[in-house]
N, C-alpha and C. Protein backbone atom coordinates (compact mmCIF):
# COMPACT_ATOMS: atom_id res chain seq x y z
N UNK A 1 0.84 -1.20 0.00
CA UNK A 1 0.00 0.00 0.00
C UNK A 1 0.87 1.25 0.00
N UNK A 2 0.16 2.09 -0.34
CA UNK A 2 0.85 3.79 -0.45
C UNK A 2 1.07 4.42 0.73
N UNK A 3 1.67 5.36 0.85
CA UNK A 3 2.22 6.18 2.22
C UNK A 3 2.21 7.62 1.77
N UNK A 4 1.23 8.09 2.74
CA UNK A 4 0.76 9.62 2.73
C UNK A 4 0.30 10.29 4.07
N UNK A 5 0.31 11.43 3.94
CA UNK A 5 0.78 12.21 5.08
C UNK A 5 -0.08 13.45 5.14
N UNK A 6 -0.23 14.62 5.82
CA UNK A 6 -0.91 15.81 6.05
C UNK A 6 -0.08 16.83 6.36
N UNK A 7 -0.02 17.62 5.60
CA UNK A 7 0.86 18.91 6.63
C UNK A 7 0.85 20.35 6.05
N UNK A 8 1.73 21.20 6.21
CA UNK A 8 1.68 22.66 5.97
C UNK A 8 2.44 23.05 5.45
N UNK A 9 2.59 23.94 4.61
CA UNK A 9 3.47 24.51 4.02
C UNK A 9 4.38 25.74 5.29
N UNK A 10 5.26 25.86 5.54
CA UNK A 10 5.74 26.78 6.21
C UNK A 10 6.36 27.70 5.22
N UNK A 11 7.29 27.52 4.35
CA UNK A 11 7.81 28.84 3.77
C UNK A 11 9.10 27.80 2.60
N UNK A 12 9.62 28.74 2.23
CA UNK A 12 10.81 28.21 1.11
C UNK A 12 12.23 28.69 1.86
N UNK A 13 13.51 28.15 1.56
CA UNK A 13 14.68 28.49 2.24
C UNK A 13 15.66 27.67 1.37
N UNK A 14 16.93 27.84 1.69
CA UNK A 14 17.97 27.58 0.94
C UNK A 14 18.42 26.29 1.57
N UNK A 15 18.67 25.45 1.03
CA UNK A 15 19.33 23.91 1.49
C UNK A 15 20.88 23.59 0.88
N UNK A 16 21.82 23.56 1.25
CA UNK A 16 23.14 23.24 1.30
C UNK A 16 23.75 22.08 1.35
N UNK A 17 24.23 21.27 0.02
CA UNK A 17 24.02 20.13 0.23
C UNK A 17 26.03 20.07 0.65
N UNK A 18 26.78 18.69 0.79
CA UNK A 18 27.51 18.09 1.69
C UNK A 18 28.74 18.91 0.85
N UNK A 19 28.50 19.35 -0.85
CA UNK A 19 29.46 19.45 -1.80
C UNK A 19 29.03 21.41 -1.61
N UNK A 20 28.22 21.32 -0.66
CA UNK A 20 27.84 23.33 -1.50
C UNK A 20 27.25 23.67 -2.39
N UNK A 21 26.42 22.64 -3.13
CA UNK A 21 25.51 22.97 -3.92
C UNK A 21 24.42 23.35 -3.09
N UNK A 22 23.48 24.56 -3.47
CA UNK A 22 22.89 25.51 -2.84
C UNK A 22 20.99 24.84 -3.71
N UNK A 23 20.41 24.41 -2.61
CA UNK A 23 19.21 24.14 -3.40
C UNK A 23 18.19 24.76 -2.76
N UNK A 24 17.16 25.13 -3.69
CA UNK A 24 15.98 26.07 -3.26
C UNK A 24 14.81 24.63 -2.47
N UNK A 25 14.22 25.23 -1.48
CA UNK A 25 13.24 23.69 -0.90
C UNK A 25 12.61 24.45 -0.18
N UNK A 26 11.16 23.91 0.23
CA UNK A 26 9.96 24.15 0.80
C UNK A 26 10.19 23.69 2.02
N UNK A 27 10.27 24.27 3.43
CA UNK A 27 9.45 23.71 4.12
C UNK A 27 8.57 22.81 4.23
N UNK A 28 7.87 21.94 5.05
CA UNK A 28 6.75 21.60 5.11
C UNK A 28 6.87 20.73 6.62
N UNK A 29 5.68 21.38 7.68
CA UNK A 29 5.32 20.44 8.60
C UNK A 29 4.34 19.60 8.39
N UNK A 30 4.70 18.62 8.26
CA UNK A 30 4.27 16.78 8.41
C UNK A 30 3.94 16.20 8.92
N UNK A 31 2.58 16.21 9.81
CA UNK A 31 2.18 15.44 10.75
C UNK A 31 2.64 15.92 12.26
N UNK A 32 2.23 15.07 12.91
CA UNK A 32 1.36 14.05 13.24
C UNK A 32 0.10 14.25 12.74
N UNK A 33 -0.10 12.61 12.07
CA UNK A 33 -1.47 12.66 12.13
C UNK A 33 -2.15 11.40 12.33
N UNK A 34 -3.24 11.57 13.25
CA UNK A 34 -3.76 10.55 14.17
C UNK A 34 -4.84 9.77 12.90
N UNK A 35 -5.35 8.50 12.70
CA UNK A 35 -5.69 8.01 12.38
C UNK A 35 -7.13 8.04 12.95
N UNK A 36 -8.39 8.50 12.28
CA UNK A 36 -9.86 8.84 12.96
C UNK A 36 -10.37 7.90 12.33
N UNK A 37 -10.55 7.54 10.99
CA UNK A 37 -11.25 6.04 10.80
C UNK A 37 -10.84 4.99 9.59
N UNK A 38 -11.21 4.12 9.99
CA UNK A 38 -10.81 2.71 8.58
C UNK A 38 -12.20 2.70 7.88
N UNK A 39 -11.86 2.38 6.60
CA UNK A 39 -13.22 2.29 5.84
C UNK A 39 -12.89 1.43 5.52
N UNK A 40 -13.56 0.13 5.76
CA UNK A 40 -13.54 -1.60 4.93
C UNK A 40 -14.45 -1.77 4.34
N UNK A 41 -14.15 -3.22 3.06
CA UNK A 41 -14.57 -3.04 1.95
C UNK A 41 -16.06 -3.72 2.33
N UNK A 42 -15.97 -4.15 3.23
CA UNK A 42 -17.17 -5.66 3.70
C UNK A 42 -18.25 -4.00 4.95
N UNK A 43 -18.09 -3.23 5.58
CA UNK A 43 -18.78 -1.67 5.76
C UNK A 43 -19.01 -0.78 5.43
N UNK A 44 -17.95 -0.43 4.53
CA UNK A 44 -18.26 0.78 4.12
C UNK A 44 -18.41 0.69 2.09
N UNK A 45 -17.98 -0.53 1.61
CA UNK A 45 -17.90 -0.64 0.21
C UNK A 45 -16.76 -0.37 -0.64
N UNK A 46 -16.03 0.15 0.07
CA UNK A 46 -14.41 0.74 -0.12
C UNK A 46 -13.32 0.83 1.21
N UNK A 47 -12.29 1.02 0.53
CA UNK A 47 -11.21 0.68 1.77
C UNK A 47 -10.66 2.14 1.62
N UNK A 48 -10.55 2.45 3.00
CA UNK A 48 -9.71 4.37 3.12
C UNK A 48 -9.57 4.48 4.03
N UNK A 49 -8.46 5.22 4.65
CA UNK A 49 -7.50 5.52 5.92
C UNK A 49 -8.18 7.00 5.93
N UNK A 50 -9.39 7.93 7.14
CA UNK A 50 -9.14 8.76 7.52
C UNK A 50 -8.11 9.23 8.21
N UNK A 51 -7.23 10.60 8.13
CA UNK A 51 -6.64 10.83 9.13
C UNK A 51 -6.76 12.62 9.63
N UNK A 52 -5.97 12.87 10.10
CA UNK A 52 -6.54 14.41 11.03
C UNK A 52 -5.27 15.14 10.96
N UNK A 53 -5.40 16.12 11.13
CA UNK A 53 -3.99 17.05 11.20
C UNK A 53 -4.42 18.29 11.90
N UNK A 54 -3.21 19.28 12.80
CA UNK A 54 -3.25 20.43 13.16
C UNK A 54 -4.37 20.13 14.59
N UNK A 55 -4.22 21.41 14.99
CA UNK A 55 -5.07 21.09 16.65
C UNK A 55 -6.21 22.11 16.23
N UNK A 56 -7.41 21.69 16.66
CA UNK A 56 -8.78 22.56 16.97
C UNK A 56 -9.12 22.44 18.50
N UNK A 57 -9.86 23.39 18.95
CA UNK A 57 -10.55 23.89 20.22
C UNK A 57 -11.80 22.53 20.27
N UNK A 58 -11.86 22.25 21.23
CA UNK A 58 -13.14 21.30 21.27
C UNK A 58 -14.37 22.17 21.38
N UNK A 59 -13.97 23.47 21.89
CA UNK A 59 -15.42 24.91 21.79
C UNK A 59 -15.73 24.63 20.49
N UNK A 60 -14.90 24.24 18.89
CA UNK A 60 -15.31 24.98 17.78
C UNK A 60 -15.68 23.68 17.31
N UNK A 61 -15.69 23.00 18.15
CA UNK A 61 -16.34 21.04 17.85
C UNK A 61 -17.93 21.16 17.91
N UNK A 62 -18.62 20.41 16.77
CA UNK A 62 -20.03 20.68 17.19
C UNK A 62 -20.21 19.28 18.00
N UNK A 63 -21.16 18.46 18.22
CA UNK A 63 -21.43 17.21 18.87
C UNK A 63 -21.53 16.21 17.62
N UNK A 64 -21.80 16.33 16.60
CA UNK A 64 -21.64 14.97 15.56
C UNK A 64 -20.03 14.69 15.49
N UNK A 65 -19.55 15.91 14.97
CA UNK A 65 -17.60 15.60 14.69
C UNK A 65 -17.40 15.25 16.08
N UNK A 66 -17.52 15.92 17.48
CA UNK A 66 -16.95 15.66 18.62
C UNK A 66 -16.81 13.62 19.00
N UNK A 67 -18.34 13.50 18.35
CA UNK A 67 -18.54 11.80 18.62
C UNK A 67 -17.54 11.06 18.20
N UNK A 68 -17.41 12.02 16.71
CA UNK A 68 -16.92 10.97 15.64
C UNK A 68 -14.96 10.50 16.10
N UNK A 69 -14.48 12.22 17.04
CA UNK A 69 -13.33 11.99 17.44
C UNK A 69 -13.41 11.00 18.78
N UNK A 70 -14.20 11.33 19.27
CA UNK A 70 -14.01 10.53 21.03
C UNK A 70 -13.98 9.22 20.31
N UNK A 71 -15.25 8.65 19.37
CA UNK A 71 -15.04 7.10 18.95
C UNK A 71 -13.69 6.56 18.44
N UNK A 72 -12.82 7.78 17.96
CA UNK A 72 -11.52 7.04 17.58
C UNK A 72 -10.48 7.24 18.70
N UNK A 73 -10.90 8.03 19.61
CA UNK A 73 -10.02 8.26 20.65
C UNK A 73 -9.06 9.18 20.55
N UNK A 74 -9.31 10.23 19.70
CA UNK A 74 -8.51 11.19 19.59
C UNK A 74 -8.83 12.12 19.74
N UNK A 75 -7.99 13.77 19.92
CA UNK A 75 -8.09 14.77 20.21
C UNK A 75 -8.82 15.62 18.40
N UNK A 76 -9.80 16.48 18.61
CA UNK A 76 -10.13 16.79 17.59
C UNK A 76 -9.08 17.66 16.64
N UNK A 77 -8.97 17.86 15.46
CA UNK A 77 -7.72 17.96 14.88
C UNK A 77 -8.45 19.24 13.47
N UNK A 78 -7.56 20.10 13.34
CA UNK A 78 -8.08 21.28 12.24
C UNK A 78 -8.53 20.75 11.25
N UNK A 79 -7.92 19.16 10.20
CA UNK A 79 -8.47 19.39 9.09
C UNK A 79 -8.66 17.59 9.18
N UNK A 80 -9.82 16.96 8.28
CA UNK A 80 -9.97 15.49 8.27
C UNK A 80 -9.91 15.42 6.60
N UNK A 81 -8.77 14.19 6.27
CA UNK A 81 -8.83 13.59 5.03
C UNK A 81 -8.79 12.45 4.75
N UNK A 82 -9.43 11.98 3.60
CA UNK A 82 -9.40 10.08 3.27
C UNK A 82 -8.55 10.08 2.35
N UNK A 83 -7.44 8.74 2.76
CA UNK A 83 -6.76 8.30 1.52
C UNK A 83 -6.83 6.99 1.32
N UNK A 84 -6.97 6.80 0.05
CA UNK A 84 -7.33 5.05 -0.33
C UNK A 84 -5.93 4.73 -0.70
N UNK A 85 -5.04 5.66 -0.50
CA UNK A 85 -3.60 4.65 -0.79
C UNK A 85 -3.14 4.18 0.45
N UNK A 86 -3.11 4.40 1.36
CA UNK A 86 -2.52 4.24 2.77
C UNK A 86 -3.20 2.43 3.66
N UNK A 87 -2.42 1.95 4.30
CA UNK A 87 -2.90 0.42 4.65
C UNK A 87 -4.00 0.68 5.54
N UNK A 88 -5.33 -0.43 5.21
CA UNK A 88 -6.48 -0.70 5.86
C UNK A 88 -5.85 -1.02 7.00
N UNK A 89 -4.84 -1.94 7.51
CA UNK A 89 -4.25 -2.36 8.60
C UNK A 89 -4.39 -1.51 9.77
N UNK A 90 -4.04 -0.11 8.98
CA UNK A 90 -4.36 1.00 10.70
C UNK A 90 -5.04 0.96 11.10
N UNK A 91 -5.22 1.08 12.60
CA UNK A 91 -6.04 1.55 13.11
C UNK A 91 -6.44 2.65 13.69
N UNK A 92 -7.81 3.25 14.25
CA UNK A 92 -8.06 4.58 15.13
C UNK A 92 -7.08 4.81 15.92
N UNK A 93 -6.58 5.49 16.21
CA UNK A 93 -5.92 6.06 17.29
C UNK A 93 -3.89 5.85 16.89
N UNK A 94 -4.34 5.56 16.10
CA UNK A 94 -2.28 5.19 15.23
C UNK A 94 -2.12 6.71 14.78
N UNK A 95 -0.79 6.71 14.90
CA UNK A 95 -0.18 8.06 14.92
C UNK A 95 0.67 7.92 13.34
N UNK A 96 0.36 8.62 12.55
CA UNK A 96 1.28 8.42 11.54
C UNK A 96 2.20 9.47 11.67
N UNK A 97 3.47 9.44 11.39
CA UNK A 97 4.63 10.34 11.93
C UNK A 97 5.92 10.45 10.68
N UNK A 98 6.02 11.78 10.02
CA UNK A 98 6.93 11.95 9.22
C UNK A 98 8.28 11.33 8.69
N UNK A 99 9.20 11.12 9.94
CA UNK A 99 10.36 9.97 10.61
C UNK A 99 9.85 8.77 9.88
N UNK A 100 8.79 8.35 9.89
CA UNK A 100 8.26 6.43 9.73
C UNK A 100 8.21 6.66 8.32
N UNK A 101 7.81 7.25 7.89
CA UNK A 101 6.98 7.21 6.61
C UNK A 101 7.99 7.60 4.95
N UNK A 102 8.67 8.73 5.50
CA UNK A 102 9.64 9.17 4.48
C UNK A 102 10.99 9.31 4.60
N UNK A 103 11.46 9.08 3.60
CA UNK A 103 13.11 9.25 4.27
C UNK A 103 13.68 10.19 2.55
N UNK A 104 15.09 10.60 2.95
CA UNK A 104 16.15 11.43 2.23
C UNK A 104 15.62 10.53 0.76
N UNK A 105 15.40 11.38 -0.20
CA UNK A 105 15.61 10.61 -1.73
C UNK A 105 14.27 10.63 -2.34
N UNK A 106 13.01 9.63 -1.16
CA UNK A 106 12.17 9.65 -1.35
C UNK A 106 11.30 10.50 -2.99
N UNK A 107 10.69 9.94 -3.59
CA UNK A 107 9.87 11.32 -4.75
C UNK A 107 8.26 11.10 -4.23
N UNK A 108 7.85 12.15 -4.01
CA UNK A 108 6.33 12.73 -3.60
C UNK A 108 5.38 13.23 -4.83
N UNK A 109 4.52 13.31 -4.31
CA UNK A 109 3.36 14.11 -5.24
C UNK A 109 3.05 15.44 -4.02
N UNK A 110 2.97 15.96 -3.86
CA UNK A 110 2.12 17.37 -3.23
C UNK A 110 1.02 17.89 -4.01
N UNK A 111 -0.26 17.60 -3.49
CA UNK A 111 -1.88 18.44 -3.75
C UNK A 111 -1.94 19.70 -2.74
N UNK A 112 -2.40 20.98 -3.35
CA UNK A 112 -2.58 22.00 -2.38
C UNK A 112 -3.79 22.31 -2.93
N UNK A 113 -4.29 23.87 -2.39
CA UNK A 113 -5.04 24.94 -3.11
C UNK A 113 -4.36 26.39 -3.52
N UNK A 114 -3.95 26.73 -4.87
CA UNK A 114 -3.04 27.36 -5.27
C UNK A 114 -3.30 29.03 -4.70
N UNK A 115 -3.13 30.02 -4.74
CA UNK A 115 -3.00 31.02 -4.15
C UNK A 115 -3.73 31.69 -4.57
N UNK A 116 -5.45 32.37 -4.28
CA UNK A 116 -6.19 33.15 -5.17
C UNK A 116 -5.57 34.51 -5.66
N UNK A 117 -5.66 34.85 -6.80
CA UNK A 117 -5.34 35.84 -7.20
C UNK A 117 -6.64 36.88 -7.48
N UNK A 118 -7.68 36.39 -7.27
CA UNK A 118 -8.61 37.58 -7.66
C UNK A 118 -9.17 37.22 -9.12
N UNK A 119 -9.77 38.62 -9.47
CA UNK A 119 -10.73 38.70 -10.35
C UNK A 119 -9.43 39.45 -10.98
N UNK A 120 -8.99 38.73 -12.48
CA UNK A 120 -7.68 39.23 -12.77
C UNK A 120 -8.19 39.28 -15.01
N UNK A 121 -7.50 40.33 -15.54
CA UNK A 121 -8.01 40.80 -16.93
C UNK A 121 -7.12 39.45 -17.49
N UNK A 122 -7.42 39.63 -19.12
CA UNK A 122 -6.46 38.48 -19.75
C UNK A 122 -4.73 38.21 -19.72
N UNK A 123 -4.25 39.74 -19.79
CA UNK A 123 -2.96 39.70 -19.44
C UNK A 123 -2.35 38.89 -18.69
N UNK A 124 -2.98 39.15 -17.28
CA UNK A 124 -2.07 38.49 -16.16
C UNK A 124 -2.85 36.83 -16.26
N UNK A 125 -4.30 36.86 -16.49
CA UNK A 125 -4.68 35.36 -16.46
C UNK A 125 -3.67 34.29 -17.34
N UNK A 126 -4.22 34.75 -18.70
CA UNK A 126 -3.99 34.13 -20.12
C UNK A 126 -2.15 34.57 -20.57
N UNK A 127 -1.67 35.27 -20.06
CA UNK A 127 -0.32 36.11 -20.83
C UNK A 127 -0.77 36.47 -22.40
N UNK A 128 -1.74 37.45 -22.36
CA UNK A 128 -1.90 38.10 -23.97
C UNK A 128 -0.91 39.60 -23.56
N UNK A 129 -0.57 39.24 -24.94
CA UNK A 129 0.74 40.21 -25.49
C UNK A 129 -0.10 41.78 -25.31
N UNK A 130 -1.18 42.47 -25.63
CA UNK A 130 -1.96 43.32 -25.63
C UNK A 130 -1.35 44.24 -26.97
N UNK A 131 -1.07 45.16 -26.91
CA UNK A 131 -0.74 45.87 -28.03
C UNK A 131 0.58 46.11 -28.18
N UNK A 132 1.20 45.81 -29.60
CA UNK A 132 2.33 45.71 -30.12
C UNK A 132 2.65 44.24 -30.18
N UNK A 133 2.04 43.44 -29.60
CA UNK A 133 2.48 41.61 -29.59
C UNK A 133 2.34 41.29 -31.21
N UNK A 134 1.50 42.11 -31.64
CA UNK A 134 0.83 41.48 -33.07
C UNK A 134 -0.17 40.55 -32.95
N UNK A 135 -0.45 39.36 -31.56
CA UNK A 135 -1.21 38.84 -31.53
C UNK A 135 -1.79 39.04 -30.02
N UNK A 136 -3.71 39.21 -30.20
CA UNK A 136 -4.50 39.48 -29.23
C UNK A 136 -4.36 40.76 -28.48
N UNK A 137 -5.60 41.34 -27.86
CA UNK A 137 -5.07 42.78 -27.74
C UNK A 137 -5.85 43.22 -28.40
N UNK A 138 -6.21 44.52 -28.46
CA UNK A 138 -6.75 45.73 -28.98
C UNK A 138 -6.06 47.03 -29.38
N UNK A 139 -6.34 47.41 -30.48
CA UNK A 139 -5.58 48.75 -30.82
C UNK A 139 -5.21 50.05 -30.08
N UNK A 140 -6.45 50.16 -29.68
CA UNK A 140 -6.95 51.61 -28.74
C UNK A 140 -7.10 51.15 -27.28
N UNK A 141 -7.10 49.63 -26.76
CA UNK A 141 -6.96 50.09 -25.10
C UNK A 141 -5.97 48.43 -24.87
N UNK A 142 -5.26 48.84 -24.39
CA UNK A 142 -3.36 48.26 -24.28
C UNK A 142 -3.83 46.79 -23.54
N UNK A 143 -4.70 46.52 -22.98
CA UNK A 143 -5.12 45.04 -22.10
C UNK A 143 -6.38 44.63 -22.51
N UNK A 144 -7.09 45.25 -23.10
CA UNK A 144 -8.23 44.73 -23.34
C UNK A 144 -7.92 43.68 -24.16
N UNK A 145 -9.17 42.14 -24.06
CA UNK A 145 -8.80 41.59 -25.04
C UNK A 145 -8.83 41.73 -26.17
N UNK A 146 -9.80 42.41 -27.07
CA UNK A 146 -10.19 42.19 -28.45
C UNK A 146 -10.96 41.63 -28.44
N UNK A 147 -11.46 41.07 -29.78
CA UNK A 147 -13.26 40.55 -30.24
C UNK A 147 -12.64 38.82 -30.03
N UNK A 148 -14.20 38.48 -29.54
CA UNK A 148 -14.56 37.23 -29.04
C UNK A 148 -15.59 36.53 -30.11
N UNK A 149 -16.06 37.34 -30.47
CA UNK A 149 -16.76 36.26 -30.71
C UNK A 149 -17.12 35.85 -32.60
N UNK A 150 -17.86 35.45 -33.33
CA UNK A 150 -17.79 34.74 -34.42
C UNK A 150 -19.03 35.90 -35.45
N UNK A 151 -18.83 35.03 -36.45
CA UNK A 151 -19.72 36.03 -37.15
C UNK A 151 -20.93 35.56 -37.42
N UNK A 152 -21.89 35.54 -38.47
CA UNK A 152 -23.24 35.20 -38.51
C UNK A 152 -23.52 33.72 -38.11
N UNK A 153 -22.56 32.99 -38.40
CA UNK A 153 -22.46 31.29 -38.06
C UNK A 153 -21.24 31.44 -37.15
N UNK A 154 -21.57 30.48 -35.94
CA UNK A 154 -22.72 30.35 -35.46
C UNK A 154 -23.14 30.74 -34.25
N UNK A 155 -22.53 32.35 -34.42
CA UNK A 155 -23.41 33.79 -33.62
C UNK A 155 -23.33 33.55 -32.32
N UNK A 156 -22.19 32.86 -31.50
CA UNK A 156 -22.08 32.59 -30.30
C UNK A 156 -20.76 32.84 -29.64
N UNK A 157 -20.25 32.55 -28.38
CA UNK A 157 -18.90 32.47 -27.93
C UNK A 157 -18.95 31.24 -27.57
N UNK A 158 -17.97 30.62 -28.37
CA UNK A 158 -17.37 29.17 -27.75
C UNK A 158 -17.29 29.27 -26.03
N UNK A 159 -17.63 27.48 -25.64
CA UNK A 159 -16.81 27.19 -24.55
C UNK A 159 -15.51 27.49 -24.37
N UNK A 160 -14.79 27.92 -23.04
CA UNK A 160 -13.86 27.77 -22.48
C UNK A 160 -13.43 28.70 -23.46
N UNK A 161 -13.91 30.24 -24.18
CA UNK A 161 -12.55 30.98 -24.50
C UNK A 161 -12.12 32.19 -23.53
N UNK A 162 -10.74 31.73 -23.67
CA UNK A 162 -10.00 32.82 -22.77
C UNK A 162 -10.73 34.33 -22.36
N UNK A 163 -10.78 34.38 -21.34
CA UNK A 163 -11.16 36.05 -20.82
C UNK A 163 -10.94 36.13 -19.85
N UNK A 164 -11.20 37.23 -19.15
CA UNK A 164 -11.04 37.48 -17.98
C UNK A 164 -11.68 37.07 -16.85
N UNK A 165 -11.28 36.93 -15.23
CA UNK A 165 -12.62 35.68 -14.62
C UNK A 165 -11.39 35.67 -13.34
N UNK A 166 -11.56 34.90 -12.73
CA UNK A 166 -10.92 34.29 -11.41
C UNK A 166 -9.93 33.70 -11.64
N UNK A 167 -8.78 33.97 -10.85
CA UNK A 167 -7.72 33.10 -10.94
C UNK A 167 -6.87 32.99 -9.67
N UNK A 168 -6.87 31.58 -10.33
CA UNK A 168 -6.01 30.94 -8.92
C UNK A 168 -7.16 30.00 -7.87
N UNK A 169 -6.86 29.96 -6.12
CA UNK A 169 -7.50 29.33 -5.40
C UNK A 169 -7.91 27.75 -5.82
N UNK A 170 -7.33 27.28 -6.59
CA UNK A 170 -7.72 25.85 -7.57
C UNK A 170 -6.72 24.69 -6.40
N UNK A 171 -7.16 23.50 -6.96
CA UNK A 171 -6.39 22.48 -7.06
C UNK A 171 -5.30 21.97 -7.43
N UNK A 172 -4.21 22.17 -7.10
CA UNK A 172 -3.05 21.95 -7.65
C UNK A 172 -2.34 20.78 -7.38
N UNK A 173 -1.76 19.76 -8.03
CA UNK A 173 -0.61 18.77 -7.65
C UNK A 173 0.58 19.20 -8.59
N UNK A 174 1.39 18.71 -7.93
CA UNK A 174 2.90 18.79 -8.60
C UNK A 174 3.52 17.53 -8.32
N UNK A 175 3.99 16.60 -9.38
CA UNK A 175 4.26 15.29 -9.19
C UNK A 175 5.97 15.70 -9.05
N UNK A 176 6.62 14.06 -8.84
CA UNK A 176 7.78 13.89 -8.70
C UNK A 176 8.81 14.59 -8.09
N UNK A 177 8.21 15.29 -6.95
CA UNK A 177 8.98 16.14 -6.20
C UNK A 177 9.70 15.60 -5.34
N UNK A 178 11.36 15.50 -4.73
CA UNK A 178 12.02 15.00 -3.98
C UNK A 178 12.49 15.48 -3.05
N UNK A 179 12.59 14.38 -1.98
CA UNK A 179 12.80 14.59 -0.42
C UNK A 179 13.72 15.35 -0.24
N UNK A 180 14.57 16.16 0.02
CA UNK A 180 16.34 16.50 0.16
C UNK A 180 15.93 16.44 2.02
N UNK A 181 15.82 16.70 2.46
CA UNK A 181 15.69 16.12 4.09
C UNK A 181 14.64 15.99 4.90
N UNK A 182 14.51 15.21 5.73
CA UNK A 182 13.23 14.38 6.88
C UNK A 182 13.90 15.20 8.11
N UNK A 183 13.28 15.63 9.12
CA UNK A 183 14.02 16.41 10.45
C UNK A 183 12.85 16.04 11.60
N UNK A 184 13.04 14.41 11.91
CA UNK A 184 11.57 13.65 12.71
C UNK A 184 11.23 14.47 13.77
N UNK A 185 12.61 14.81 14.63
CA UNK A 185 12.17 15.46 15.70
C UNK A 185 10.90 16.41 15.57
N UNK A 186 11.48 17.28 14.80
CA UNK A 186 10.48 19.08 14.80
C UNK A 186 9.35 18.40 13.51
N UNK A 187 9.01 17.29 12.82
CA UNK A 187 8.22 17.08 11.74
C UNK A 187 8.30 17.65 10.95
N UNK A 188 9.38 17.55 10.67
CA UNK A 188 9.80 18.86 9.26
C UNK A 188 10.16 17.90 7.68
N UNK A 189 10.02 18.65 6.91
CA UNK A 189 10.33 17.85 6.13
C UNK A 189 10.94 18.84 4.30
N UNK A 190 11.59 18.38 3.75
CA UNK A 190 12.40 19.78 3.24
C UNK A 190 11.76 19.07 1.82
N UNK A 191 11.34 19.45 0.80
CA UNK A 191 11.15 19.12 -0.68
C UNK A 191 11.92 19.89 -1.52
N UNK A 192 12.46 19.61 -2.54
CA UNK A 192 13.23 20.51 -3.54
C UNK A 192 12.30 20.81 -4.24
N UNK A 193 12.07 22.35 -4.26
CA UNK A 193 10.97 23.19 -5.69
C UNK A 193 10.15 23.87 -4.81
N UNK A 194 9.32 24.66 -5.01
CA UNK A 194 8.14 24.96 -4.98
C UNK A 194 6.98 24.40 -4.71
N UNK A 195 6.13 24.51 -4.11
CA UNK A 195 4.68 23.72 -3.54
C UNK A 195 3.59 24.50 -3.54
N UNK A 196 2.16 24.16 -4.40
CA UNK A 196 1.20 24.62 -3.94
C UNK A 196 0.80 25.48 -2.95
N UNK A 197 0.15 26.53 -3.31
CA UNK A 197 -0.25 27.41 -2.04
C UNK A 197 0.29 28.43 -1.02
N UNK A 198 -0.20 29.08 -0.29
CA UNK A 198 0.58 29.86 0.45
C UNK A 198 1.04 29.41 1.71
N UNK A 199 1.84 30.28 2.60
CA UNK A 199 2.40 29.84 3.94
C UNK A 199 0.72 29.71 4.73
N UNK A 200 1.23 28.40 5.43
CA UNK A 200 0.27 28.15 6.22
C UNK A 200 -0.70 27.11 5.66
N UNK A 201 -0.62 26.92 4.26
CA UNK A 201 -1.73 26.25 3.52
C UNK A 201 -1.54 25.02 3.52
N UNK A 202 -2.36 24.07 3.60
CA UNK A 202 -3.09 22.60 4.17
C UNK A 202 -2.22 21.91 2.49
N UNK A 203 -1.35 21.15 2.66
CA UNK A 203 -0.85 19.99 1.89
C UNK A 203 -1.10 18.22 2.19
N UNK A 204 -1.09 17.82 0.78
CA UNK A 204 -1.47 16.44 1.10
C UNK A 204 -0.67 15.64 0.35
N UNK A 205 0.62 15.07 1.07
CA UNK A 205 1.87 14.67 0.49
C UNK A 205 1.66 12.54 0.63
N UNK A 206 2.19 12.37 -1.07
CA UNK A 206 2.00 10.53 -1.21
C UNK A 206 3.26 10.39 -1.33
N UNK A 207 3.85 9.28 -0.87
CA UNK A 207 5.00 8.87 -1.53
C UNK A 207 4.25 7.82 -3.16
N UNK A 208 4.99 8.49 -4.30
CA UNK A 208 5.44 7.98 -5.17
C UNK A 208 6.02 6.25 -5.37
């Protein structure tokens, strides 16, 4: 079975490897995370490892979630996720812990929610050249897009064409990302590159 984890993005910093090569890497705190429920295939119709991350107030617990933690015997936890890669074998109240799970070398996947940017024009969404690119753009106003749409046939705007709209706050994974260091004590855990989302933001790391 697969091995996956919960944690946070803390920030980006410089990593120094044994020769002085200077590598850019993410932060990320990694757990603990307590194991809240098993889903078997013969109860529930599918097999999935809930688990929990980060600390919540039991004040901000209503009484259905509160049940659902006391039944696994754990302290209620900021965020709950299912993974169907992780072993049915666990049980409630198992601690999954950064140290166990990953080591130096390791390659990951990281899922976040990417960083909203707002209600943003085509430029910054799409990268249109605007005026002087030669392509897209308008003559007389420097960001606007230009004409959208078609002529007598068939007198509509296509699906999905580029304009202006929301960007960002999405779903993001970034595959094949590698370990450069595990630090069990503090649950730290170092990735080379860039990661989904902003400081502070909820990650959901598989080993590969």
């Amino acid at each position: 079975m697969g091995v996956a984890i919960l944690g946070k993005k803390l920030g980006m910093t410089s990593y120094f490897t044994e020769k002085g090569e200077q590598i850019p890497v993410t932060v990320i705190e990694a757990g603990p995370c307590p194991v809240v429920k098993v889903n078997t295939l013969e109860r529930d119709g599918y097999e999935s490892v809930q688990i929990g991350f980060g600390v919540r107030s039991p004040k901000r617990v209503n009484k259905p979630e509160m049940g659902h933690f006391k039944k696994a015997g754990v302290s209620p936890t900021a965020f709950l996720k299912e993974f169907r890669v992780l072993d049915t074998s666990l049980k409630p109240g198992d601690v999954l812990k950064v140290g166990d799970l990953f080591k130096k070398g390791d390659k990951v996947k990281i899922s976040g929610t990417s960083k909203g940017r707002g209600f943003q024009g085509v430029v910054k969404r799409h990268h249109f050249g605007g005026v002087g690119m030669t392509t897209h753009g308008q003559s007389d106003r420097v960001r606007a897009p230009g004409s959208i749409g078609s002529s007598s046939f068939p007198s509509r705007v296509f699906k999905g064409m580029r304009m202006a709209g929301r960007m960002g706050g999405k779903r993001v994974t970034v595959r094949n990302l590698e370990v450069v260091e595990v630090i069990p004590e503090e649950n730290l855990m170092l990735v080379k590159g860039g990661v989904p989302g902003p400081v502070n933001g909820l990650l959901e790391i598989v080993k590969l």
